[in-house]
PDB file of N, CA and C in Angstrom:
ATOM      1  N   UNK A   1      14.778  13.480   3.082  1.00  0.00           N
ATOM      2  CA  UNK A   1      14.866  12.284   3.879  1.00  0.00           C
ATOM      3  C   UNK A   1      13.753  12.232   4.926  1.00  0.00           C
ATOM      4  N   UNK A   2      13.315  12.943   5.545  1.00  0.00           N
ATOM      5  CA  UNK A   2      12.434  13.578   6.315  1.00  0.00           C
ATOM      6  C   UNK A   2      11.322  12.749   5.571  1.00  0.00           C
ATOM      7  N   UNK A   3      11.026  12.787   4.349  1.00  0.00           N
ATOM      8  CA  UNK A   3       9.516  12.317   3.820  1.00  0.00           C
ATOM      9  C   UNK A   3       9.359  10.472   4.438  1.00  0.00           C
ATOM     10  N   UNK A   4      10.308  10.058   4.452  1.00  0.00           N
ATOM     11  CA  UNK A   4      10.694   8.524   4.658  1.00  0.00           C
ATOM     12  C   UNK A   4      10.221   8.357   5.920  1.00  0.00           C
ATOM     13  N   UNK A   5      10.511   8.965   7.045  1.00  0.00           N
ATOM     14  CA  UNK A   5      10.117   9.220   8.192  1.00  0.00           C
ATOM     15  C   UNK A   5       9.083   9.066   8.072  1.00  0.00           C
ATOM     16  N   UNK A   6       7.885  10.385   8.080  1.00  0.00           N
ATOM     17  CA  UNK A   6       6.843  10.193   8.044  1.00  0.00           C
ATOM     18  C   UNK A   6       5.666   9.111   8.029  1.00  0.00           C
ATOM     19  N   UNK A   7       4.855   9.357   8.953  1.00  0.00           N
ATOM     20  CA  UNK A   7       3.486   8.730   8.741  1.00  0.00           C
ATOM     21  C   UNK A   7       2.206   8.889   8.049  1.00  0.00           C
ATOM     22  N   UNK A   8       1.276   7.827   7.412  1.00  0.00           N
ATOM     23  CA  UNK A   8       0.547   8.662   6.863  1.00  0.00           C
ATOM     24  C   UNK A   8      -0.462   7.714   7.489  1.00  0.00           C
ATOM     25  N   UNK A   9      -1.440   8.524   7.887  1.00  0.00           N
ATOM     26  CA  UNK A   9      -2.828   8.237   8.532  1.00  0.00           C
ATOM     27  C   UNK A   9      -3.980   7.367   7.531  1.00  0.00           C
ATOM     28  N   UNK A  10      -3.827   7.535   6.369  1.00  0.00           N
ATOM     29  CA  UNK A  10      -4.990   7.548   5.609  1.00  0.00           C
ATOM     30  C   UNK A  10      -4.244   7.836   4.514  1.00  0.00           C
ATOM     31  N   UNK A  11      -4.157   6.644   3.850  1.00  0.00           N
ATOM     32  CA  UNK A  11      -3.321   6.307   2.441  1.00  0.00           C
ATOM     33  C   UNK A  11      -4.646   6.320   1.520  1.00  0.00           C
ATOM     34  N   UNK A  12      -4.670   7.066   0.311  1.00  0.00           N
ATOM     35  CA  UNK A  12      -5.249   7.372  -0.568  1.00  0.00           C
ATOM     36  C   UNK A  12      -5.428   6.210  -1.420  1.00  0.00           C
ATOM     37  N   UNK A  13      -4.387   5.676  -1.458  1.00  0.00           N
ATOM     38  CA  UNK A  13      -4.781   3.810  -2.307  1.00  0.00           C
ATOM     39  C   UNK A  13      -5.708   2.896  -1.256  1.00  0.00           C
ATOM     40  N   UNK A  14      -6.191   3.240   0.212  1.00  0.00           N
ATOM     41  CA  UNK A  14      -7.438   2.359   0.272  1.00  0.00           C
ATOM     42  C   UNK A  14      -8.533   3.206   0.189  1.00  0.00           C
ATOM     43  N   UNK A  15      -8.278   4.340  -0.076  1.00  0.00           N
ATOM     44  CA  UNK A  15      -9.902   5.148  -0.250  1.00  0.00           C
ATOM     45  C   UNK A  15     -10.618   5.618  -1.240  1.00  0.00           C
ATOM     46  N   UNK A  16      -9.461   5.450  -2.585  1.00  0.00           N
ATOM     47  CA  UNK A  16      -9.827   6.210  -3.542  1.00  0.00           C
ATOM     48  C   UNK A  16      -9.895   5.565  -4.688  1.00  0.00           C
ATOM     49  N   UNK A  17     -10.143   5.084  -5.862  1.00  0.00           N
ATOM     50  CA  UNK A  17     -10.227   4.202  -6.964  1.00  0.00           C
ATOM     51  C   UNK A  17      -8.379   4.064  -7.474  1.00  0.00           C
ATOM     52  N   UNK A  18      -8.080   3.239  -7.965  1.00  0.00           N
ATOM     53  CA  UNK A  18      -7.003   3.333  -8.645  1.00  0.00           C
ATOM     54  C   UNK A  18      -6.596   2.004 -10.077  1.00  0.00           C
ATOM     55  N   UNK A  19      -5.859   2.967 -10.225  1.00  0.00           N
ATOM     56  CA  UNK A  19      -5.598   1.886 -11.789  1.00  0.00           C
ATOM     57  C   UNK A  19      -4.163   1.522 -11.755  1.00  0.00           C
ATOM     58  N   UNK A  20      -3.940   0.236 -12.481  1.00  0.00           N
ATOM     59  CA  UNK A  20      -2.450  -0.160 -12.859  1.00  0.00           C
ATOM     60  C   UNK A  20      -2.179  -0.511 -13.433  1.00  0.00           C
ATOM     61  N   UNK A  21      -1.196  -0.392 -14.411  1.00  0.00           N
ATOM     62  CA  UNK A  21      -0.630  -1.181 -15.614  1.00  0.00           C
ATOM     63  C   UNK A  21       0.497  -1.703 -14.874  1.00  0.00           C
ATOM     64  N   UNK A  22       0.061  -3.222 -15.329  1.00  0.00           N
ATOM     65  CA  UNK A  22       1.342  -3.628 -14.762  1.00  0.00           C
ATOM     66  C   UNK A  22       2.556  -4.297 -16.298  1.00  0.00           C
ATOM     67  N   UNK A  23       3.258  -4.054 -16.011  1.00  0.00           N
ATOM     68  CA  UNK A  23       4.519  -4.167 -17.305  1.00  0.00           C
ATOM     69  C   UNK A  23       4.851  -5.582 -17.112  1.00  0.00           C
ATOM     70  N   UNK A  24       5.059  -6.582 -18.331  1.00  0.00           N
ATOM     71  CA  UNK A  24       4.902  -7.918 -17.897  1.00  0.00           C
ATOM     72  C   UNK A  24       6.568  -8.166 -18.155  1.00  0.00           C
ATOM     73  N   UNK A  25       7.502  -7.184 -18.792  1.00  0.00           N
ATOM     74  CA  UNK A  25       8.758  -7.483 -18.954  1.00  0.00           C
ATOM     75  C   UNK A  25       9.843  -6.029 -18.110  1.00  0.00           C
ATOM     76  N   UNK A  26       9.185  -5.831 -17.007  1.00  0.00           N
ATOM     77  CA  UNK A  26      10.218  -5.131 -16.217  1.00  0.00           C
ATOM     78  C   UNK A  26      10.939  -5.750 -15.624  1.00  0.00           C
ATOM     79  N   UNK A  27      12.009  -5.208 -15.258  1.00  0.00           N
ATOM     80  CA  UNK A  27      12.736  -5.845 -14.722  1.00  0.00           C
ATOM     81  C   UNK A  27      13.281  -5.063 -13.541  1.00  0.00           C
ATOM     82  N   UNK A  28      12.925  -4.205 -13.324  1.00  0.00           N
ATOM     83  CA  UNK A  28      12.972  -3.356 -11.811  1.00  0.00           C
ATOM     84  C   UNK A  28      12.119  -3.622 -10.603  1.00  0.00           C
ATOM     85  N   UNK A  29      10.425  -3.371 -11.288  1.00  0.00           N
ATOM     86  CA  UNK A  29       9.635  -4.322 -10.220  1.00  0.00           C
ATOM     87  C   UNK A  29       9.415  -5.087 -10.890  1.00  0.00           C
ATOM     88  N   UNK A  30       9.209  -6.898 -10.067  1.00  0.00           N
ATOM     89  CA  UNK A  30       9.259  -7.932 -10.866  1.00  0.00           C
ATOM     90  C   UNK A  30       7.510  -8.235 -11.009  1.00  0.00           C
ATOM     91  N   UNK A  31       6.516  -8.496 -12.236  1.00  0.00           N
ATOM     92  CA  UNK A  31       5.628  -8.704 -12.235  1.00  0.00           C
ATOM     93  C   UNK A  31       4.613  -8.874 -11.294  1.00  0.00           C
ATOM     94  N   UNK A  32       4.910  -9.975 -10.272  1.00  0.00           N
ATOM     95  CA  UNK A  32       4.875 -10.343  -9.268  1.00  0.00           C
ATOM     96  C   UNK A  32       3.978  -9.402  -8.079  1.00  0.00           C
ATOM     97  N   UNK A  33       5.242  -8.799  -8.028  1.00  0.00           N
ATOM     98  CA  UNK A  33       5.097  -7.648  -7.067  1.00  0.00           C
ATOM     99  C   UNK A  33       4.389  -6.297  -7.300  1.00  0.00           C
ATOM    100  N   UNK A  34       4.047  -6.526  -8.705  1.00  0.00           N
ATOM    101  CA  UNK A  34       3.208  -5.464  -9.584  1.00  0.00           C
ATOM    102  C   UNK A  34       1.714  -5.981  -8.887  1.00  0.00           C
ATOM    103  N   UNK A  35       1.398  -7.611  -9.743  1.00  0.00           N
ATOM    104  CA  UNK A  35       0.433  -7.745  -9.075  1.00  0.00           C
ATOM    105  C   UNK A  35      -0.373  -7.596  -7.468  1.00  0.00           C
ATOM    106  N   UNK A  36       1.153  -7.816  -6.698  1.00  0.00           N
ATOM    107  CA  UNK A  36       0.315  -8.329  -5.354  1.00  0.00           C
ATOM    108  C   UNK A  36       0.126  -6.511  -4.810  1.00  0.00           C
ATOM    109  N   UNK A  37       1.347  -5.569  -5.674  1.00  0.00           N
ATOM    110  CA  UNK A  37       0.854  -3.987  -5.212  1.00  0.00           C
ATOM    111  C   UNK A  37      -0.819  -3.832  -5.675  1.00  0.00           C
ATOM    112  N   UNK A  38      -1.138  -3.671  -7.040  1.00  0.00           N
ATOM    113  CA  UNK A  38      -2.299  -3.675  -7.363  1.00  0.00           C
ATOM    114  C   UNK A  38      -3.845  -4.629  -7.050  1.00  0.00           C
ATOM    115  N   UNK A  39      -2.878  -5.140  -6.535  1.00  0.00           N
ATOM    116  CA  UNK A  39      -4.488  -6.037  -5.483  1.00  0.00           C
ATOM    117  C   UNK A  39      -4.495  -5.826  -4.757  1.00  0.00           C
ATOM    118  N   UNK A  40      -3.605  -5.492  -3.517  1.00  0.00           N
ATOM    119  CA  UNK A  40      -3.653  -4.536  -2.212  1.00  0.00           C
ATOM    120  C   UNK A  40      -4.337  -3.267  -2.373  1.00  0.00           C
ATOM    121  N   UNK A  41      -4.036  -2.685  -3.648  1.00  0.00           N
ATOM    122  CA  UNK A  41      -4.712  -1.403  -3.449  1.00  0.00           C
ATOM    123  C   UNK A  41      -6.161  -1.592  -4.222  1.00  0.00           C
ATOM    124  N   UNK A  42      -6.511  -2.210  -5.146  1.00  0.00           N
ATOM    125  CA  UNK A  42      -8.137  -2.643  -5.617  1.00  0.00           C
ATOM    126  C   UNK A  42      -7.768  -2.066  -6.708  1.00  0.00           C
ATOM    127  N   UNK A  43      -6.922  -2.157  -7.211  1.00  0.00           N
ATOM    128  CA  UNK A  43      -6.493  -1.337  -8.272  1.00  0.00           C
ATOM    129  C   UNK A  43      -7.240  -1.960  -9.321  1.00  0.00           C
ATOM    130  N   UNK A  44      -8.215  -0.916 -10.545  1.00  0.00           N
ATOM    131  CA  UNK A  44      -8.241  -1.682 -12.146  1.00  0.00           C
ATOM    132  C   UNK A  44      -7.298  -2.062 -12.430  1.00  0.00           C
ATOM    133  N   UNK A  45      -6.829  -3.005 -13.290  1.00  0.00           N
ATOM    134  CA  UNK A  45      -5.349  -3.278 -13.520  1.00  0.00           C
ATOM    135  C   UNK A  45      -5.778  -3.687 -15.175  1.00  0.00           C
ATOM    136  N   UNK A  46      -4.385  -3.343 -15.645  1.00  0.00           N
ATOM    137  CA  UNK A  46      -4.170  -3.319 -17.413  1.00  0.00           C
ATOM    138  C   UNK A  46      -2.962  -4.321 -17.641  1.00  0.00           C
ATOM    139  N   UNK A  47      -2.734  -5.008 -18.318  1.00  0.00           N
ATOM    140  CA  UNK A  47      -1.527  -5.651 -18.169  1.00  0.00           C
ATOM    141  C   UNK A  47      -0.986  -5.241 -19.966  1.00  0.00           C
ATOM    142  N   UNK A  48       0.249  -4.662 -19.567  1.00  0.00           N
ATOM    143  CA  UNK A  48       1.124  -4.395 -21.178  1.00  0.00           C
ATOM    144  C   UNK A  48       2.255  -5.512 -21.094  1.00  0.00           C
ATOM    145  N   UNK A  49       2.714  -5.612 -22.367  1.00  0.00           N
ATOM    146  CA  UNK A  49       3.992  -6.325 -22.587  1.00  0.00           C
ATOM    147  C   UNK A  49       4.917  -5.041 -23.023  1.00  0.00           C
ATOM    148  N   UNK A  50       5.772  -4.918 -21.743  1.00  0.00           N
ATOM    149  CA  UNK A  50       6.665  -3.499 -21.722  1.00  0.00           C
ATOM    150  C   UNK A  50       7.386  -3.764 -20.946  1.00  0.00           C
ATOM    151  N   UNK A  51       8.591  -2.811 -20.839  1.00  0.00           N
ATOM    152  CA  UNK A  51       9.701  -2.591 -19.808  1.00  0.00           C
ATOM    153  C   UNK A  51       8.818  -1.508 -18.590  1.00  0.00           C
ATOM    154  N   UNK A  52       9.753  -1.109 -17.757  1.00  0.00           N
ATOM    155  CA  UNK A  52       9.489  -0.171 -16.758  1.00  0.00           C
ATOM    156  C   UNK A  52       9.295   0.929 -17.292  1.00  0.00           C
ATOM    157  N   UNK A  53       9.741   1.576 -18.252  1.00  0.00           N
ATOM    158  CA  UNK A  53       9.426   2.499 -18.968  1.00  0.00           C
ATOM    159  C   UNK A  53       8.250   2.269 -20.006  1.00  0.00           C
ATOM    160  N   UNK A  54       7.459   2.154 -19.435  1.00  0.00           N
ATOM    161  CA  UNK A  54       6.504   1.527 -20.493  1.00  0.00           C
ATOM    162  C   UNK A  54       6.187   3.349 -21.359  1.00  0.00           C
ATOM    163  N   UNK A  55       5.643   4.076 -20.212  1.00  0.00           N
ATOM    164  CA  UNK A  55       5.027   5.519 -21.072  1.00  0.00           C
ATOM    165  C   UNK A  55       5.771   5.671 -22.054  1.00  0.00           C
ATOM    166  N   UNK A  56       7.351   5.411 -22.273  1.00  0.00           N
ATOM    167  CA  UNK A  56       8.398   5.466 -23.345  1.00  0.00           C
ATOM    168  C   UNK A  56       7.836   4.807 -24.562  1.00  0.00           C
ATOM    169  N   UNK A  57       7.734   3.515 -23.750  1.00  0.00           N
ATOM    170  CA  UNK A  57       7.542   2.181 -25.401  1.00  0.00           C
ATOM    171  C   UNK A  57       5.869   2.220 -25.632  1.00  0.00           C
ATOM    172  N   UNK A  58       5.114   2.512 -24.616  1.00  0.00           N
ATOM    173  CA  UNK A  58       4.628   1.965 -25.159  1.00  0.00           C
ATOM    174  C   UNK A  58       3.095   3.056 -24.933  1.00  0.00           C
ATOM    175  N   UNK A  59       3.196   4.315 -25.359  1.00  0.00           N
ATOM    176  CA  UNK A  59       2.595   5.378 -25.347  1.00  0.00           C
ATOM    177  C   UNK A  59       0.885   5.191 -25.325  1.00  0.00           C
ATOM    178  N   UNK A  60       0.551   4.336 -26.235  1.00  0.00           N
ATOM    179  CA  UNK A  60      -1.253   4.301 -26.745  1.00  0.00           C
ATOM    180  C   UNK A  60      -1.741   3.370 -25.707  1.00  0.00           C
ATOM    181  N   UNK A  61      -1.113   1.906 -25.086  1.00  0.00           N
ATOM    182  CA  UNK A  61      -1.798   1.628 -23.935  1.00  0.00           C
ATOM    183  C   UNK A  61      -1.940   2.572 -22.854  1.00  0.00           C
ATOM    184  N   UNK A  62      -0.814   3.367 -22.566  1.00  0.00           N
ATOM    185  CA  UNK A  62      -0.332   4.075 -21.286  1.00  0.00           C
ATOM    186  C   UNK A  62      -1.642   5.130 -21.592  1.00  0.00           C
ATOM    187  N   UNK A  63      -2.047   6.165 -22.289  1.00  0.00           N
ATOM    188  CA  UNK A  63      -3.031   7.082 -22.691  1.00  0.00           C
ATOM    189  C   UNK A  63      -4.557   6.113 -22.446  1.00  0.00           C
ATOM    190  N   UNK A  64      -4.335   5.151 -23.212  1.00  0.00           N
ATOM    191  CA  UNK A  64      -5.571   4.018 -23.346  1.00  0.00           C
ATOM    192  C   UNK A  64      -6.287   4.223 -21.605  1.00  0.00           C
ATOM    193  N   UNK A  65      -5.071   3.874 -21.002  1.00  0.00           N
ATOM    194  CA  UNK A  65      -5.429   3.515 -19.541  1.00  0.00           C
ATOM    195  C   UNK A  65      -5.648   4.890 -18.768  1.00  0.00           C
ATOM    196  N   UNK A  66      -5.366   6.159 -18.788  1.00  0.00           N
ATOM    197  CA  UNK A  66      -5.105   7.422 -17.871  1.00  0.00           C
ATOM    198  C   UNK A  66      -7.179   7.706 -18.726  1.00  0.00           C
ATOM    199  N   UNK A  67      -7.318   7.555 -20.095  1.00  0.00           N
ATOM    200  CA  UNK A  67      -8.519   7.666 -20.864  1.00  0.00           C
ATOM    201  C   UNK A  67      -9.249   6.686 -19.606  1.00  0.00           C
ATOM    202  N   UNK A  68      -9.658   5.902 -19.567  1.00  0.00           N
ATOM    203  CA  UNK A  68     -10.262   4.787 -19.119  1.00  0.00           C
ATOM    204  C   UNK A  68     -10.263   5.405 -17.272  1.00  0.00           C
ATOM    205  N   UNK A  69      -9.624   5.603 -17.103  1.00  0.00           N
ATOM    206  CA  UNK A  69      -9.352   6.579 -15.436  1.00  0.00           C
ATOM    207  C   UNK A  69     -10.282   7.918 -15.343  1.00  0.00           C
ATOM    208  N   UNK A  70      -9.980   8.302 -15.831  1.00  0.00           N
ATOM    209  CA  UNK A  70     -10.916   9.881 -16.409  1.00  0.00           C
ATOM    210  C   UNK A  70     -12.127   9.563 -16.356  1.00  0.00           C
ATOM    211  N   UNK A  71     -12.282   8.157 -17.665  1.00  0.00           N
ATOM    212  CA  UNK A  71     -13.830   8.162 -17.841  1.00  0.00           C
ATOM    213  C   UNK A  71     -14.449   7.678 -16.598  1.00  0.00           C
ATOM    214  N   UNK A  72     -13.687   6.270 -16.292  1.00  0.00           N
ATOM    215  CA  UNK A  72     -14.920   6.212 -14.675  1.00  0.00           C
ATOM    216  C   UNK A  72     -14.996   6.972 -13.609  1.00  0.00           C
ATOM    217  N   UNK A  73     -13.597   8.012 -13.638  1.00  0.00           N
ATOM    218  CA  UNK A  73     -14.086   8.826 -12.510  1.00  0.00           C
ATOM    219  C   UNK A  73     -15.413  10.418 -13.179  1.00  0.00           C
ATOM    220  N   UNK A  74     -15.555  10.364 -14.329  1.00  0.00           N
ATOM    221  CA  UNK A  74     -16.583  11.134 -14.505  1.00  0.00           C
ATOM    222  C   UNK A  74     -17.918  10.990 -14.168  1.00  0.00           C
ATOM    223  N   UNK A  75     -17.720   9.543 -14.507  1.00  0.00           N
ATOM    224  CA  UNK A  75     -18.829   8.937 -14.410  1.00  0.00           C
ATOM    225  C   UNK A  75     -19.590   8.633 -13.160  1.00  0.00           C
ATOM    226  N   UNK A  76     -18.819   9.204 -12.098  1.00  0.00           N
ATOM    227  CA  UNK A  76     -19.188   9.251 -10.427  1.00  0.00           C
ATOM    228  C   UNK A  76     -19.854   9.933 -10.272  1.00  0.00           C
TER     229      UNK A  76
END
């Protein structure tokens, strides 16, 4: 509970590259809110047609995208 508390000085989603798939049939976070997270943070963004569990359903985008992460950060 203690972690909730906490402050963080320097959040790693405005300093550091990030990626997102956002799932266009979740229903936990609503699309929506996928997007407006991943534009706050500058996120690449991927869009699947998946549930919240997408890594479950939907394995070869989810790899597609962590591939695609790897490569541009090598490429730094």
């Amino acid at each position: 509970m203690d972690a909730l508390a906490g402050s963080i000085t320097d959040p790693a989603w405005r300093t550091k590259p990030s990626w997102y798939m956002i799932t266009t049939e979740d229903r936990m976070i609503p699309p929506p809110a996928q997007h407006a997270m991943s534009e706050r943070a500058g996120s690449t963004v991927v869009e699947v047609a998946g549930s919240h569990s997408v890594y479950l359903s939907q394995p070869g985008p989810v790899a597609d995208l962590i591939e695609q992460a790897s490569s541009a950060m090598t490429k730094r």
